[in-house]
Protein backbone atom coordinates (compact mmCIF):
# COMPACT_ATOMS: atom_id res chain seq x y z
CA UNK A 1 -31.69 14.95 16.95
CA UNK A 2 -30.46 11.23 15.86
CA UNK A 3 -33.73 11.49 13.25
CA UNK A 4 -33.25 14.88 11.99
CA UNK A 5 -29.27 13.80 11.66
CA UNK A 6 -30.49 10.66 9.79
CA UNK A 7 -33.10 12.81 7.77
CA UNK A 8 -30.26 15.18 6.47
CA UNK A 9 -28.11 12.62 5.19
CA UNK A 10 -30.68 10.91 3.01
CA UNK A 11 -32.12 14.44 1.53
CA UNK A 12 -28.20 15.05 0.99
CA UNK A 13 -27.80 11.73 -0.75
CA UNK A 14 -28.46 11.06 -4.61
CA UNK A 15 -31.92 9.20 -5.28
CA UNK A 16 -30.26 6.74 -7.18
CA UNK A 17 -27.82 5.99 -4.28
CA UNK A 18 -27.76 2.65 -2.42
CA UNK A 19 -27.27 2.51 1.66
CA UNK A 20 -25.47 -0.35 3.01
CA UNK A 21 -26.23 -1.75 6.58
CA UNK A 22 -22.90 -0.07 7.40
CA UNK A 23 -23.74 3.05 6.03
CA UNK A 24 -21.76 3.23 3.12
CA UNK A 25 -23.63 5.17 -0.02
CA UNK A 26 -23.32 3.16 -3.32
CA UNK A 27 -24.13 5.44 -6.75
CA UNK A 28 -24.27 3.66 -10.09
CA UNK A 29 -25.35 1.13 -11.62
CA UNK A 30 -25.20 -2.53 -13.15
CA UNK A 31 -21.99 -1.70 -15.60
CA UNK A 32 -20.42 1.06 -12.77
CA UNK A 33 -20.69 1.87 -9.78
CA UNK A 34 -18.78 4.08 -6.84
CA UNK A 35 -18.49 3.37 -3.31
CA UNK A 36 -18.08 7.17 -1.50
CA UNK A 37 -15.53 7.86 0.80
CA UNK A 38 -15.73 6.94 4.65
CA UNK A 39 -12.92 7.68 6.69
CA UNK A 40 -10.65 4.72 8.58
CA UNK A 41 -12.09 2.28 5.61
CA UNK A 42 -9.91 -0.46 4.59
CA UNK A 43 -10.46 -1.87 1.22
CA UNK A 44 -12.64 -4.82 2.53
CA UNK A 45 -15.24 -2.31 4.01
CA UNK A 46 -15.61 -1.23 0.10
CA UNK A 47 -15.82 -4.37 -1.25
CA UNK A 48 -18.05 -5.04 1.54
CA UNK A 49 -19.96 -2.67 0.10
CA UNK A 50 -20.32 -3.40 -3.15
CA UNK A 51 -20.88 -6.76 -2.51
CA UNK A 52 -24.02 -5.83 -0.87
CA UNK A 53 -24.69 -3.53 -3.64
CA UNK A 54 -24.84 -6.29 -6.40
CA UNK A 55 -26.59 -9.05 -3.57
CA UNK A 56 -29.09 -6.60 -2.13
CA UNK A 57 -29.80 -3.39 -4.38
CA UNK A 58 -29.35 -5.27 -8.01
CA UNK A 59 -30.43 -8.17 -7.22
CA UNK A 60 -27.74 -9.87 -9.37
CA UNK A 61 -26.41 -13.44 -8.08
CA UNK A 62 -23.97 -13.81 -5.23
CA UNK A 63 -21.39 -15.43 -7.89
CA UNK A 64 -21.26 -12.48 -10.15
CA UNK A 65 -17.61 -10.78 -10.46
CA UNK A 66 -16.57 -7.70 -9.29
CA UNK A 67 -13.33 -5.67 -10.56
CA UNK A 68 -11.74 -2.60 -8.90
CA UNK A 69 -11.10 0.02 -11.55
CA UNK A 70 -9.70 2.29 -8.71
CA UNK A 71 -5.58 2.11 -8.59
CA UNK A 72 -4.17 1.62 -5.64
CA UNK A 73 -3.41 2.98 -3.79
CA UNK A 74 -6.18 5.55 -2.92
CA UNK A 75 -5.77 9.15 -3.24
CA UNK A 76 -6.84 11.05 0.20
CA UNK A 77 -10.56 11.39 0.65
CA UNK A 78 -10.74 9.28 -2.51
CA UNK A 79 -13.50 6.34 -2.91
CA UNK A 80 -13.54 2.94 -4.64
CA UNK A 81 -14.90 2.41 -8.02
CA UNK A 82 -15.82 -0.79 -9.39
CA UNK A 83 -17.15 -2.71 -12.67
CA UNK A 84 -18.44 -5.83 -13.54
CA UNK A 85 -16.25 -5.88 -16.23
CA UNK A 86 -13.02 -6.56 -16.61
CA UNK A 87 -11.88 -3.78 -18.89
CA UNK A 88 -9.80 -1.24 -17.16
CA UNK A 89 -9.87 -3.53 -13.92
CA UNK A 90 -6.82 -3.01 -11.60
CA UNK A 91 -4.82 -6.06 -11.09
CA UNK A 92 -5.20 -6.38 -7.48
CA UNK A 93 -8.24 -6.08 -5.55
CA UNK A 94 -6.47 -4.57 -2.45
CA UNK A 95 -7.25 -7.28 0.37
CA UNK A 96 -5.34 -10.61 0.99
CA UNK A 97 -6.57 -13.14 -0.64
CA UNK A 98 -5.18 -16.47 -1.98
CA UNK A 99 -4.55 -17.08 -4.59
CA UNK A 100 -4.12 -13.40 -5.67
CA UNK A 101 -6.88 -12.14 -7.96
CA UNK A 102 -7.74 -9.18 -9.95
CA UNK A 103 -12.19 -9.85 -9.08
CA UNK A 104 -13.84 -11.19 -6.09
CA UNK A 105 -17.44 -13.13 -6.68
CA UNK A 106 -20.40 -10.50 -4.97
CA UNK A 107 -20.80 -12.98 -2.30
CA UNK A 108 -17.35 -13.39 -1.18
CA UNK A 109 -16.90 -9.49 -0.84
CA UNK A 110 -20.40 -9.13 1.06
CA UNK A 111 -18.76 -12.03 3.63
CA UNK A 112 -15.88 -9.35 4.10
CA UNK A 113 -18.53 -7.34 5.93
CA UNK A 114 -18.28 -7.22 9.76
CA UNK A 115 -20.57 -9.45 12.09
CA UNK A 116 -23.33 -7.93 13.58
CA UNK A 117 -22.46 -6.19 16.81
CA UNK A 118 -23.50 -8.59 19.87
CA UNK A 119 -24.45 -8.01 22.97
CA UNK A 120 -22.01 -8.95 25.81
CA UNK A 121 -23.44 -10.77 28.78
């Protein structure tokens, strides 16, 4: 069932769209690119994502900028969009960070992604 479940989801899923270990489906490209909706995200878990996007899927380096064109905040069911350019960026990124910034490098928003679960002993 897990496999059919699994199965579904990709056919349902652009070709063009990137997976994150989380599960998060990234569609765009170099210039633009959208991070889909998940409920009980926070903004990290979309940067997360598209900081695996640019590392991973592009292949870009880890000290490329990222800018949030989304506004904040989010409308309801609403994803995060994001450029590497700074036209039409949003001023804020959405997470805490200091000093306050309107871009994050790739690699800074991939560390925003959670650890690996571990096993307890």
């Amino acid at each position: 069932m897990k496999r059919l479940a699994i199965i579904l989801a990709l056919a349902a899923s652009p070709a063009s769209a990137y997976i994150t270990k989380e599960g998060y489906f990234v569609e765009g490209d170099a210039q633009r690119f959208h991070v889909r909706y998940e409920p009980g995200s926070a903004a990290r878990d979309y940067w997360c994502a598209a900081g695996q996007f640019i590392d991973n899927y592009l292949g870009m380096l880890p000290t490329t900028d990222i800018y949030r064109i989304s506004p904040r905040p989010l409308a309801r069911g609403e994803g995060m969009t994001f450029s590497l350019s700074a036209e039409g960026a949003f001023p804020e990124t959405g997470v805490a960070i200091f000093p306050a910034s309107d871009h994050m490098s790739a690699g800074f928003a991939a560390a925003l992604c959670p650890e690996p679960f571990r096993r307890l002993r």
